[in-house]
C-alpha atoms as a PDB file:
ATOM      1  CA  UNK A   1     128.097 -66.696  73.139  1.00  0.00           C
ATOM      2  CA  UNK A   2     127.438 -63.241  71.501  1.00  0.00           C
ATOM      3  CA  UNK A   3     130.888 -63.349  70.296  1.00  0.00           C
ATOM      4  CA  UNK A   4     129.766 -66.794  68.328  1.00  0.00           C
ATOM      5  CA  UNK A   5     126.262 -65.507  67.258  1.00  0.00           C
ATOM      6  CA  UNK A   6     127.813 -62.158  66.013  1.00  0.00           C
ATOM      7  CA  UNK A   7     130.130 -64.503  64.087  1.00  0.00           C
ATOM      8  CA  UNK A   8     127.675 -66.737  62.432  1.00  0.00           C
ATOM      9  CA  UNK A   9     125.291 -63.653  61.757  1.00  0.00           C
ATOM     10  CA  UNK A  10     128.405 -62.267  59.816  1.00  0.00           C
ATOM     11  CA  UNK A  11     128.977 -64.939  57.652  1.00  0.00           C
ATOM     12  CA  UNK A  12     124.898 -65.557  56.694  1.00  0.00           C
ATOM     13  CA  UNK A  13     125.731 -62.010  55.428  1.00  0.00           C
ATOM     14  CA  UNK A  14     128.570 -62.539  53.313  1.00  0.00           C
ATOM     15  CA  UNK A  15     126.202 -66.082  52.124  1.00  0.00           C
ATOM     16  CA  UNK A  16     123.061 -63.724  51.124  1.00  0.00           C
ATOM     17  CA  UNK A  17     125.485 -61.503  48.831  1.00  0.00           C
ATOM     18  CA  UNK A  18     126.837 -64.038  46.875  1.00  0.00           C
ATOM     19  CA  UNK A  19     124.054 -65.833  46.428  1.00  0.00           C
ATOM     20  CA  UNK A  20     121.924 -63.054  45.092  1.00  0.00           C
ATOM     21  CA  UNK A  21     124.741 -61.856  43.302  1.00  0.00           C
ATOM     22  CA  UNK A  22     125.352 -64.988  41.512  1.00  0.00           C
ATOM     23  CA  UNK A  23     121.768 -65.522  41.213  1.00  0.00           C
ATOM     24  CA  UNK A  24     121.363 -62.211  39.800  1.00  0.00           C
ATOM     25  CA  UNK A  25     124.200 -62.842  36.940  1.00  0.00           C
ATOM     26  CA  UNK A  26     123.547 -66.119  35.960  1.00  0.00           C
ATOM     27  CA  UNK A  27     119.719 -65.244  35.771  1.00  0.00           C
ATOM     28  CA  UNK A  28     120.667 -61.947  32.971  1.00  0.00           C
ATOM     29  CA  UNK A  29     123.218 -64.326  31.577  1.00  0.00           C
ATOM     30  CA  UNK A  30     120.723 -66.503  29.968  1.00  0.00           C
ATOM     31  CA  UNK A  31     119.176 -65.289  26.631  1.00  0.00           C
ATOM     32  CA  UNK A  32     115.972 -63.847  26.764  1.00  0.00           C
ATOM     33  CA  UNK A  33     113.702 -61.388  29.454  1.00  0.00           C
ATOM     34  CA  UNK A  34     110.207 -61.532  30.632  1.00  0.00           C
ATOM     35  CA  UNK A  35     109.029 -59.995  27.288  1.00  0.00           C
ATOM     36  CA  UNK A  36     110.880 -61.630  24.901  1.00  0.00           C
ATOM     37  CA  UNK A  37     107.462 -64.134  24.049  1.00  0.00           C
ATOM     38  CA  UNK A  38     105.430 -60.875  23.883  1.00  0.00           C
ATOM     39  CA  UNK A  39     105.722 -60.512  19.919  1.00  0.00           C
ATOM     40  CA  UNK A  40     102.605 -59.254  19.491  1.00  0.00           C
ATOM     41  CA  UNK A  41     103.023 -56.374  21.311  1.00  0.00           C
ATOM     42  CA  UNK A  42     104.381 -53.246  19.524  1.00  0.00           C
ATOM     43  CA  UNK A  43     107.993 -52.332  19.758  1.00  0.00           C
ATOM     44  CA  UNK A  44     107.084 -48.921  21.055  1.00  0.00           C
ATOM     45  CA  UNK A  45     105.003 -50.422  24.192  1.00  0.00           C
ATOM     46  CA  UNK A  46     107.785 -53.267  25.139  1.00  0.00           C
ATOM     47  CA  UNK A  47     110.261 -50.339  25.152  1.00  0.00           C
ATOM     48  CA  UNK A  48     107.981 -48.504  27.938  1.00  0.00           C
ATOM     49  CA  UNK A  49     107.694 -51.901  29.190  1.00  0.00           C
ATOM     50  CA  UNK A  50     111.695 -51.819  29.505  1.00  0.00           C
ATOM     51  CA  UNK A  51     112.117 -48.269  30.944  1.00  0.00           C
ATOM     52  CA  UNK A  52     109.241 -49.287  33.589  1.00  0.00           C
ATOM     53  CA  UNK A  53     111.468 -52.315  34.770  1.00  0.00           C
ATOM     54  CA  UNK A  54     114.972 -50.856  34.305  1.00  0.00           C
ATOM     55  CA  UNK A  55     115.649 -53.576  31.685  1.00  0.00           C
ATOM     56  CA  UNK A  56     116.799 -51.178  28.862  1.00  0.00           C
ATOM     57  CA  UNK A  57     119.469 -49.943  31.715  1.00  0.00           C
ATOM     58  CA  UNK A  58     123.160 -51.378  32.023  1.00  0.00           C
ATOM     59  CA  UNK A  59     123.769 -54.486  33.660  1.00  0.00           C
ATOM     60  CA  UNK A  60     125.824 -53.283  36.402  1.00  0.00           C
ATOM     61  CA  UNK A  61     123.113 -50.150  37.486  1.00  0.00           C
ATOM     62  CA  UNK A  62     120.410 -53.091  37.473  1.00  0.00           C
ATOM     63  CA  UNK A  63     122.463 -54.929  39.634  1.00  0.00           C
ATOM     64  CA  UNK A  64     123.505 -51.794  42.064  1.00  0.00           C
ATOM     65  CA  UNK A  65     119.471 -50.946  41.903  1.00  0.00           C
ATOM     66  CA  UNK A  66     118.306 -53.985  42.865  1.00  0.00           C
ATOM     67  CA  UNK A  67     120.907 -54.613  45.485  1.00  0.00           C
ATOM     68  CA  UNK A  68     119.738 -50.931  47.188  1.00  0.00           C
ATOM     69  CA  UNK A  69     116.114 -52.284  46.955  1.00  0.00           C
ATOM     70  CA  UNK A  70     116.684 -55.530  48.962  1.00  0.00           C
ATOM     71  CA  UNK A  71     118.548 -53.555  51.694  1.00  0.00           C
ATOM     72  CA  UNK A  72     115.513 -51.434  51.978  1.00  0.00           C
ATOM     73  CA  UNK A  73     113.255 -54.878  52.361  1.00  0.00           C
ATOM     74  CA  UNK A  74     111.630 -54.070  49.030  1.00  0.00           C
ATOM     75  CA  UNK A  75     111.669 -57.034  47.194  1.00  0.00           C
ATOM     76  CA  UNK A  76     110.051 -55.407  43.727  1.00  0.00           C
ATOM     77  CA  UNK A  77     107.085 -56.675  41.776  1.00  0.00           C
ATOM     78  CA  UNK A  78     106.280 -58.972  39.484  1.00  0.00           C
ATOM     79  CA  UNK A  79     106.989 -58.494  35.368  1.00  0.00           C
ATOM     80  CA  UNK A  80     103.980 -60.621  34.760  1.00  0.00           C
ATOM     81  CA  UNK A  81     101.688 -60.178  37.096  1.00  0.00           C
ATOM     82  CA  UNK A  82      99.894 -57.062  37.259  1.00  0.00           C
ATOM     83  CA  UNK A  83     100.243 -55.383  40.083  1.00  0.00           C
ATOM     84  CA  UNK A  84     101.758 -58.234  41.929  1.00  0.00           C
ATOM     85  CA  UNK A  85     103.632 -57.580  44.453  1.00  0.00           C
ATOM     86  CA  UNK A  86     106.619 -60.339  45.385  1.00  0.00           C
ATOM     87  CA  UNK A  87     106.576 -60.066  48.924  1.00  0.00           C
ATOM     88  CA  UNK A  88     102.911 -60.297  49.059  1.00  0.00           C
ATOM     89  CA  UNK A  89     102.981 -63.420  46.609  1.00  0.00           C
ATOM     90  CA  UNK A  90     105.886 -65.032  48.685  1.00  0.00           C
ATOM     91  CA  UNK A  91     103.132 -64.204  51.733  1.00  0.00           C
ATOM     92  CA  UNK A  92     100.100 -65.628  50.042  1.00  0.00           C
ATOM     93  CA  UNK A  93     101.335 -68.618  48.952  1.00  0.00           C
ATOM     94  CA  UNK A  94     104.152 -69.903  51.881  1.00  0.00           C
ATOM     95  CA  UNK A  95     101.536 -71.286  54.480  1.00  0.00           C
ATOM     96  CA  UNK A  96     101.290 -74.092  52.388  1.00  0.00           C
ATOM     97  CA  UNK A  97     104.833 -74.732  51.866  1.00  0.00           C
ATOM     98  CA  UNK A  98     105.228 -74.179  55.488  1.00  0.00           C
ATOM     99  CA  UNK A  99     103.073 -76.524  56.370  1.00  0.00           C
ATOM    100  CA  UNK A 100     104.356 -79.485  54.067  1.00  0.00           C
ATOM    101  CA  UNK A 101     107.488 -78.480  54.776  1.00  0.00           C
ATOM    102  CA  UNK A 102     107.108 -78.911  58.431  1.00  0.00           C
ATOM    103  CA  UNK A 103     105.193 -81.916  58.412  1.00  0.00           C
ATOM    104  CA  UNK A 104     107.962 -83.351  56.251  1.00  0.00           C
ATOM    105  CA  UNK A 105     110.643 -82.347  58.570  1.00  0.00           C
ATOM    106  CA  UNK A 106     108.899 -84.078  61.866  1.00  0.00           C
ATOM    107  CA  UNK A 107     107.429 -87.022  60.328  1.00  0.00           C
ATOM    108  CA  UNK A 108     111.552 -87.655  58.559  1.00  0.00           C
ATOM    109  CA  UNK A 109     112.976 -87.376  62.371  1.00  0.00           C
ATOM    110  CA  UNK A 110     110.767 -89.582  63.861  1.00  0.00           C
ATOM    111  CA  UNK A 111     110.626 -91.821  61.181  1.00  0.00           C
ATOM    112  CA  UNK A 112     114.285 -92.274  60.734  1.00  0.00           C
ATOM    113  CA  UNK A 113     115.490 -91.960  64.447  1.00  0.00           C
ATOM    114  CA  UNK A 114     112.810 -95.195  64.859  1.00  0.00           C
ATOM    115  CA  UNK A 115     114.258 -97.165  61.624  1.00  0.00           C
ATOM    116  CA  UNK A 116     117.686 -96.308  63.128  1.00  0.00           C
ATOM    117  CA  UNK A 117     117.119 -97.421  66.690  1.00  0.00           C
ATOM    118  CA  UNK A 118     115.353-100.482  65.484  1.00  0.00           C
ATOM    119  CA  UNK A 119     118.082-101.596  62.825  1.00  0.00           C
ATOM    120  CA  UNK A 120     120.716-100.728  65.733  1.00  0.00           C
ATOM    121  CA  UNK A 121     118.960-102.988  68.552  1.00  0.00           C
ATOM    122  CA  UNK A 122     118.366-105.831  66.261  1.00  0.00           C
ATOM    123  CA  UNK A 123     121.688-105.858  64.523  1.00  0.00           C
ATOM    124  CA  UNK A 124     121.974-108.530  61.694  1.00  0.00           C
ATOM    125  CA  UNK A 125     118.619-109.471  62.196  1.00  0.00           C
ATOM    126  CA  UNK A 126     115.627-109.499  60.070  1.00  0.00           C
ATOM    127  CA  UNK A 127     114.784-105.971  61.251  1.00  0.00           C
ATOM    128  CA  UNK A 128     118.022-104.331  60.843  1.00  0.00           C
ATOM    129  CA  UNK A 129     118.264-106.040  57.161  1.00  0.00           C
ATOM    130  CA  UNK A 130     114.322-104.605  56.322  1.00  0.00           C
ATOM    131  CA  UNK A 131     115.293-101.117  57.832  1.00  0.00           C
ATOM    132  CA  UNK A 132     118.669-100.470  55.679  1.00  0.00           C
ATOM    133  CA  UNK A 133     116.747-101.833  52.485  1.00  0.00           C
ATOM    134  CA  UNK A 134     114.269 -99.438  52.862  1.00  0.00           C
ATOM    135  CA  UNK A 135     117.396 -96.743  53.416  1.00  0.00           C
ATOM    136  CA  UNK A 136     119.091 -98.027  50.159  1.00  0.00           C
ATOM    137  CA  UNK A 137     115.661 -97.462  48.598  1.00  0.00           C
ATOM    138  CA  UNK A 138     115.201 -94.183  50.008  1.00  0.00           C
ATOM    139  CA  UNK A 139     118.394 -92.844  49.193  1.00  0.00           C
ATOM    140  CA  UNK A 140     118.900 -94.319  45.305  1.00  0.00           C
ATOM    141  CA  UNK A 141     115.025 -93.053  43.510  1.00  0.00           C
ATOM    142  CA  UNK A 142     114.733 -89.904  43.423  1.00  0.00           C
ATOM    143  CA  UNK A 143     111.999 -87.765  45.319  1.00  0.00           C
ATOM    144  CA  UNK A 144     109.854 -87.081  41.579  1.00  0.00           C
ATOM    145  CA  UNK A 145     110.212 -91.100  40.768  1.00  0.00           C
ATOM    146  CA  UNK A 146     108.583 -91.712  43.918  1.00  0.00           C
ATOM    147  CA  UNK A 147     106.166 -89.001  43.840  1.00  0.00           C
ATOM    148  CA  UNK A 148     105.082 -90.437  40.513  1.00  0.00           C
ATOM    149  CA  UNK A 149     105.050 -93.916  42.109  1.00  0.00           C
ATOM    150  CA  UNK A 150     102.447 -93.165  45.100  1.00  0.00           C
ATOM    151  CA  UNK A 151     100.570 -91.191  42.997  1.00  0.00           C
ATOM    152  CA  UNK A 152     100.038 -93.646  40.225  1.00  0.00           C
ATOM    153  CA  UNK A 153      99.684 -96.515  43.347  1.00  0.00           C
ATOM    154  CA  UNK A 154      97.606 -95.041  45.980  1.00  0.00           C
ATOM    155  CA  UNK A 155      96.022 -92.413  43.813  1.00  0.00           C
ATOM    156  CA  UNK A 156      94.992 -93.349  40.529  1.00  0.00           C
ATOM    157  CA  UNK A 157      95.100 -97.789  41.366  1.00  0.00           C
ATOM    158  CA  UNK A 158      93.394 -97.548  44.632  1.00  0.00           C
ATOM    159  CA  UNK A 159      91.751 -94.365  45.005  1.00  0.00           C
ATOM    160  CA  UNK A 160      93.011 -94.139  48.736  1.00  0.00           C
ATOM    161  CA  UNK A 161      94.394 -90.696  48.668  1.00  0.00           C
ATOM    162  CA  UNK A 162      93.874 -87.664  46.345  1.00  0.00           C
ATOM    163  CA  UNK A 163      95.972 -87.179  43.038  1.00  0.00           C
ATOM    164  CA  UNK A 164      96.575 -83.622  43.543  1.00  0.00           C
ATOM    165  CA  UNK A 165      95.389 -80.499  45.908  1.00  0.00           C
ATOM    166  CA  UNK A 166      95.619 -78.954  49.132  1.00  0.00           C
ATOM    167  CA  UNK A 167      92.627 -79.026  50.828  1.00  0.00           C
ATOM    168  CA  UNK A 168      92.718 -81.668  53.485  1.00  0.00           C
ATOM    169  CA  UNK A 169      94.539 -83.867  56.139  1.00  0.00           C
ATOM    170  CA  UNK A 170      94.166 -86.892  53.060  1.00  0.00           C
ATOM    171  CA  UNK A 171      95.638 -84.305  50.667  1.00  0.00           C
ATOM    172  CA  UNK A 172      99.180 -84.213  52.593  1.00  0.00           C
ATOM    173  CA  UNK A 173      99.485 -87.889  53.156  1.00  0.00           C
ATOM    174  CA  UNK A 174     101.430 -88.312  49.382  1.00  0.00           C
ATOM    175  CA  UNK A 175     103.385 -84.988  49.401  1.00  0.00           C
ATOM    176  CA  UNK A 176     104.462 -85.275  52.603  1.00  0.00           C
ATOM    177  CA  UNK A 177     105.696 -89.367  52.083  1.00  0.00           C
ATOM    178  CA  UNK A 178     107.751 -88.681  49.040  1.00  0.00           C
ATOM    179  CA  UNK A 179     108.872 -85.335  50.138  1.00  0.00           C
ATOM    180  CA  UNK A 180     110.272 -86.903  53.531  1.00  0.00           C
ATOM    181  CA  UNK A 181     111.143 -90.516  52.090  1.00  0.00           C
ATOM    182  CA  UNK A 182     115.175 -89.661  51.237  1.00  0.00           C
ATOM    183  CA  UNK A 183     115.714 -88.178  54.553  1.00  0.00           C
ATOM    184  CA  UNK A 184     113.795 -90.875  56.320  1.00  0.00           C
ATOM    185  CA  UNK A 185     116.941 -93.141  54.838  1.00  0.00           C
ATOM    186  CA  UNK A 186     119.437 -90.637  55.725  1.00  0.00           C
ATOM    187  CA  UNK A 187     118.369 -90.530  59.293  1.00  0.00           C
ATOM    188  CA  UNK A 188     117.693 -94.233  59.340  1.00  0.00           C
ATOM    189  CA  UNK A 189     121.390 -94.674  58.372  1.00  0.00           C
ATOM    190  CA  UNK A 190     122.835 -92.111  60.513  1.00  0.00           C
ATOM    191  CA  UNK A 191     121.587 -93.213  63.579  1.00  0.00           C
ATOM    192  CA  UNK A 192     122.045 -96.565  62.972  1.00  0.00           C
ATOM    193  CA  UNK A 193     125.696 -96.598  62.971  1.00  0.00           C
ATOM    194  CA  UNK A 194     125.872 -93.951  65.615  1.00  0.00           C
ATOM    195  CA  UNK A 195     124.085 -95.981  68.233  1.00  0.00           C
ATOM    196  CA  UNK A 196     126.188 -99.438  66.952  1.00  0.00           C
ATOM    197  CA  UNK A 197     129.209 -97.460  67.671  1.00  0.00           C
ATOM    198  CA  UNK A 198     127.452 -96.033  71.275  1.00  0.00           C
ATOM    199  CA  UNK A 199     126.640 -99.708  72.239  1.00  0.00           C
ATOM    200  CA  UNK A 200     130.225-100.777  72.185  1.00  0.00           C
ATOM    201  CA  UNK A 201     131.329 -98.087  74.164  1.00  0.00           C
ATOM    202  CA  UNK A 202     132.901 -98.242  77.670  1.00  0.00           C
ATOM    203  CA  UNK A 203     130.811 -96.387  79.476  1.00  0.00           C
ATOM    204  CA  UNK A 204     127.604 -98.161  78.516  1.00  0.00           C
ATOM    205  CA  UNK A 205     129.057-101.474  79.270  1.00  0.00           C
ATOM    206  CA  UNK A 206     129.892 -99.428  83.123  1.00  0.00           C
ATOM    207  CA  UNK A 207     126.389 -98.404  83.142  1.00  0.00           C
ATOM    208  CA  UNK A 208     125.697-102.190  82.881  1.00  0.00           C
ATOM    209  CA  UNK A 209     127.862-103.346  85.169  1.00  0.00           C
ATOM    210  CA  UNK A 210     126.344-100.300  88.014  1.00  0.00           C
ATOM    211  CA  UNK A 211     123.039-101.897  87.651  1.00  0.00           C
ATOM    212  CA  UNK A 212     121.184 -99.184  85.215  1.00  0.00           C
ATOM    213  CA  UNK A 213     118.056-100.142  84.058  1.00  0.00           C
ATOM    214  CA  UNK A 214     118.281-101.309  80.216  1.00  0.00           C
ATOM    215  CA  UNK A 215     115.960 -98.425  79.516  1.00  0.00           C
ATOM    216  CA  UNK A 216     117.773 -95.850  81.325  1.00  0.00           C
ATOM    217  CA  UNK A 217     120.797 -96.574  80.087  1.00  0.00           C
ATOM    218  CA  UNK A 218     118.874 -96.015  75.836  1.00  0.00           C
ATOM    219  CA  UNK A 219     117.333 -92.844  77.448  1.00  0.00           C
ATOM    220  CA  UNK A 220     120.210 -90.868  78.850  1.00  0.00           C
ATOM    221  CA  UNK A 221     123.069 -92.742  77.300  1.00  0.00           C
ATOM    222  CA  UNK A 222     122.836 -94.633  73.729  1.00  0.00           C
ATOM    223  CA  UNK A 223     119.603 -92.135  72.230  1.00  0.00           C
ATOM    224  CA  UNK A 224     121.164 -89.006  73.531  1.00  0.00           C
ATOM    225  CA  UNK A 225     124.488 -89.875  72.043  1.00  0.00           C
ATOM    226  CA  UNK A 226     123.377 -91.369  69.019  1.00  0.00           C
ATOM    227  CA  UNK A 227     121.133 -88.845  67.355  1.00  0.00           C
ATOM    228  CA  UNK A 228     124.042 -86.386  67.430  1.00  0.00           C
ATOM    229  CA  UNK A 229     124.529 -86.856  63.944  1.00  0.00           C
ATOM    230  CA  UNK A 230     120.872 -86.239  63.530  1.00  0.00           C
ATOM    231  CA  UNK A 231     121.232 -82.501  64.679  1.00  0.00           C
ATOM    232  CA  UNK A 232     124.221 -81.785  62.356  1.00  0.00           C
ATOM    233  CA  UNK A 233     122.057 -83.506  59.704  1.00  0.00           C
ATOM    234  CA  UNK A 234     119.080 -81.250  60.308  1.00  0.00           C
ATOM    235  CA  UNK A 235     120.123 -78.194  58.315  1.00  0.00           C
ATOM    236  CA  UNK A 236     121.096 -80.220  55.242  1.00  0.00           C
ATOM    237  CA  UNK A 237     118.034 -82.018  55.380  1.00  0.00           C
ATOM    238  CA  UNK A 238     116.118 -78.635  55.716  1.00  0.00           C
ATOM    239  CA  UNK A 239     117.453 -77.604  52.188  1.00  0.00           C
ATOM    240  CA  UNK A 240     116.938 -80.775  50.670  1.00  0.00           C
ATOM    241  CA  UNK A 241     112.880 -80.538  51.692  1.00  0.00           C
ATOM    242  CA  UNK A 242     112.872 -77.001  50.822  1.00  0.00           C
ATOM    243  CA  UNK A 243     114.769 -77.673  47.464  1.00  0.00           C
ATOM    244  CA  UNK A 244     112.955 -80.930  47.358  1.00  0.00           C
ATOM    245  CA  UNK A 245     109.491 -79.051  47.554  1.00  0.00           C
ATOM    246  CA  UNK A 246     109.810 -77.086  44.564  1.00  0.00           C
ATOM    247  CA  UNK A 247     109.267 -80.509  42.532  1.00  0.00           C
ATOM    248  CA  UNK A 248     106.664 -81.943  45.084  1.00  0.00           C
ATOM    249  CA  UNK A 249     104.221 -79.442  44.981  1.00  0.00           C
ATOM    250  CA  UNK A 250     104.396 -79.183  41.414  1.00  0.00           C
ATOM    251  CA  UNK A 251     103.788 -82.694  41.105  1.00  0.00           C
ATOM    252  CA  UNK A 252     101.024 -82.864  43.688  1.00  0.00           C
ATOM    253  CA  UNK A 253      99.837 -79.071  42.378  1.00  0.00           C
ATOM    254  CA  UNK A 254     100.357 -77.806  46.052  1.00  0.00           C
ATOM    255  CA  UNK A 255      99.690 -74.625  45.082  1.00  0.00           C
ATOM    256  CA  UNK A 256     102.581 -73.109  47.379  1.00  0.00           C
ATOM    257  CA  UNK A 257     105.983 -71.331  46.958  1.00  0.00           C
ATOM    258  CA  UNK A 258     107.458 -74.160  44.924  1.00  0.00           C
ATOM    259  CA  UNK A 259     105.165 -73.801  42.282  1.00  0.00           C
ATOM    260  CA  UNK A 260     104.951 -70.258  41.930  1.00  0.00           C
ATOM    261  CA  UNK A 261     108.963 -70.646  41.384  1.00  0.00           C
ATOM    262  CA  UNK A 262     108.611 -73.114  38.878  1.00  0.00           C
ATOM    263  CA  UNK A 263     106.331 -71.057  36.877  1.00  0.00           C
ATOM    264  CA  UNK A 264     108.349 -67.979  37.386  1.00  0.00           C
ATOM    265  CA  UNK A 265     111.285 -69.375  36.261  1.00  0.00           C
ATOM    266  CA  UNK A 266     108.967 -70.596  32.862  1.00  0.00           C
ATOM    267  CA  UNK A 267     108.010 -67.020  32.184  1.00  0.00           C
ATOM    268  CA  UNK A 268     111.631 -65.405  32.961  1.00  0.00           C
ATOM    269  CA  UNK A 269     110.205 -63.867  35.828  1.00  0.00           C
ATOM    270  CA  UNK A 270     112.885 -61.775  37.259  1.00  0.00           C
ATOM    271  CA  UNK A 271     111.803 -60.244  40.282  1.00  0.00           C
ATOM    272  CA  UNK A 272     109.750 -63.447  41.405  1.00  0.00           C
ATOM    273  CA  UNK A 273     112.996 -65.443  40.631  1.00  0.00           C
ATOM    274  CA  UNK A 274     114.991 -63.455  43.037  1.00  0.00           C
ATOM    275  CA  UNK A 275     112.427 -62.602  45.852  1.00  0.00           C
ATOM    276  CA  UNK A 276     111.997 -66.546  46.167  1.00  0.00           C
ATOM    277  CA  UNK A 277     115.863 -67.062  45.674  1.00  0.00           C
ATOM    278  CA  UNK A 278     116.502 -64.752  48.554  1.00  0.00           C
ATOM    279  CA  UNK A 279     113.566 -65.652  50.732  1.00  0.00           C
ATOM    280  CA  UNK A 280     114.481 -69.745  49.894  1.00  0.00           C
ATOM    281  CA  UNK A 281     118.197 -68.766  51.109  1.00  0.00           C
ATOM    282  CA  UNK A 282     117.569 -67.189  54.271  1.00  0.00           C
ATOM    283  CA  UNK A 283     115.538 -69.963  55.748  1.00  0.00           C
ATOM    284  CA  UNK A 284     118.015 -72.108  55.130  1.00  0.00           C
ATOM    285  CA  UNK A 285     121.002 -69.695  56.400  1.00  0.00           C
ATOM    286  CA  UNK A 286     118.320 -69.501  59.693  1.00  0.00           C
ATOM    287  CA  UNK A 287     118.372 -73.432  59.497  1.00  0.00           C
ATOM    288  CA  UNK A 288     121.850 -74.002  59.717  1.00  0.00           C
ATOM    289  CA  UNK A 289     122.476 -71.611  62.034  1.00  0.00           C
ATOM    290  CA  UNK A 290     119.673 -72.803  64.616  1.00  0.00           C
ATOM    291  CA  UNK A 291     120.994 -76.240  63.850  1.00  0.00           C
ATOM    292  CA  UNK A 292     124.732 -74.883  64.580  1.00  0.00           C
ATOM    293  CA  UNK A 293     123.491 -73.540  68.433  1.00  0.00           C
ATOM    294  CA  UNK A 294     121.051 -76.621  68.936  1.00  0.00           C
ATOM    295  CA  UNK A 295     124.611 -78.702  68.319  1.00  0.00           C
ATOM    296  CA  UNK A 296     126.451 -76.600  70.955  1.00  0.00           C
ATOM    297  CA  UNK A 297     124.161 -77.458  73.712  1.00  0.00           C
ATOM    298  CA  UNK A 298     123.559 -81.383  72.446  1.00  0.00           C
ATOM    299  CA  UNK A 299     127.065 -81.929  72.756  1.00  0.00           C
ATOM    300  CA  UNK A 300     129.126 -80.221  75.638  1.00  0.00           C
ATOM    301  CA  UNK A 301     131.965 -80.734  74.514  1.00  0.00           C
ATOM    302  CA  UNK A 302     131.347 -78.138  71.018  1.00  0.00           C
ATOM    303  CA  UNK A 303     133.106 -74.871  72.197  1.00  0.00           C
ATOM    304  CA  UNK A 304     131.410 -71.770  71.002  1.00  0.00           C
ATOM    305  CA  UNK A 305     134.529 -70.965  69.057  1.00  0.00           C
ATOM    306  CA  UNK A 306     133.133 -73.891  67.157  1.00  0.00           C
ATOM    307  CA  UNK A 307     135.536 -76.909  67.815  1.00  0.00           C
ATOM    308  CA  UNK A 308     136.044 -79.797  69.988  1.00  0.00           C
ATOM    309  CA  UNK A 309     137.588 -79.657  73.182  1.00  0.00           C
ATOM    310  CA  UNK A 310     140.745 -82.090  73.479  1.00  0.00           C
END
């Protein structure tokens, strides 16, 4: 087991480089900096501006800089901001995303796992044909065009939920529907087929035959078996809400990480870009790999080397 954990840890490593390496290079590579819109200022104060940010060094000592900073935690401040500290932004403004995130993440499980279950126990029935609609539905419009929908619906048409803000249970109701809606269809699907295929297997149909009660055999058997898919699912579906977010809460003016990205990215700037790069990609190294363990102890039959046994 430490042998596998060591193993994973190693290549979340190797992960984090290249993506703030790439992130880094791509980011210089397009034209313009954080002060290129500054044209009022005079030459002689974006130059200090420059030497104060190590923009008017080579590429390659930026790069080596910054890389030494992020070993030593330090995450840099802002270029527009005054003051601003990234790591105390990425702080100040997470709870929310955490929150929405979370919420997202539960009510998509739960949601799903029950579409799936019902579509599988009613196969080719009018349940099973409403459930994979709704999947199809889910999975083709995009998480914006249906942000956009239940905003101009429920908010604007029927005044049943807020059009934008934080600051209540109401508030979360639209974010958190069109933020969980594509993996809801995922999951839906997923399971769906999973438990079809666990219903025609052997040993439920000896678990009939030895008497088991209909619900025991859905409890230990078919459920167990059939949201296996569900855990590998879980850290894709973790970077899709994450990733997902960014648009949400802009849409919704969440005022969390998401939107603080977005208007970094706006402004060119730098350090905020890659503080919320790196932070973004190490939740969702920590997802996978929590989702890679859950998996091993799901399933028996994952070996810790990582395959199946034969």
């Amino acid at each position: 087991m430490v042998r596998y954990v060591a193993n994973k840890f190693f290549y979340m490593l190797v992960s984090l480089f290249v993506l703030i390496s790439a992130t880094f290079f791509l980011m210089k590579a397009i034209p313009g900096d954080p002060f290129t819109s500054e044209k009022k200022v005079p030459p002689e104060i974006k130059a200090r501006l420059y030497e104060q940010y190590g923009l008017d060094k080579p590429l390659y000592h930026q790069y080596f800089k910054y890389l030494g900073e992020i070993v030593q935690g330090d995450l840099g401040v802002s270029m527009k901001r005054l003051n601003q500290d990234v790591t105390h932004l990425i702080g100040q403004t997470f709870s929310a995303s955490l929150k929405l995130g979370v919420i997202a993440i539960i009510v998509s499980v739960i949601v799903g796992v029950f579409l799936g279950m019902m579509a599988a126990l009613y196969h080719r029935k009018f349940i099973d044909s409403a459930a994979m609609v709704l999947a199809v539905l889910g999975i083709a419009v995009p998480s914006f065009v249906v942000a956009s929908l239940l905003q101009y619906v429920f908010a604007y048409k029927f005044h049943m939920f807020p059009v934008s803000g934080f600051k209540g249970p109401l508030y979360y109701v639209l974010p958190v529907t069109a933020l969980s809606a594509q993996p809801i269809a995922f999951i839906a699907r997923l399971t769906r087929s999973s438990m079809l295929e666990v219903l025609h297997a052997d040993y439920i149909k000896t678990a009939k035959a030895k008497g088991l009660s209909w619900a025991a055999i859905l409890s230990r058997h078919v459920l167990r078996n059939g949201i296996l898919p569900v855990v590998t699912y879980m850290g894709p579906m973790t970077a899709n809400i994450v990733t997902g977010s960014v648009v949400i809460e802009q849409i919704f003016g969440v005022g969390g990480i998401g939107k603080q990205f977005v208007e970094a990215i706006g402004v060119r700037d730098y350090t905020v870009i890659m503080g919320i790069t790196i932070f973004y990609g190490v939740l969702l190294m920590l997802a996978r790999f929590i989702t890679d363990i859950a998996y091993v102890f799901v399933d028996p039959r994952i070996k810790l080397t990582g395959g199946k046994e034969g």
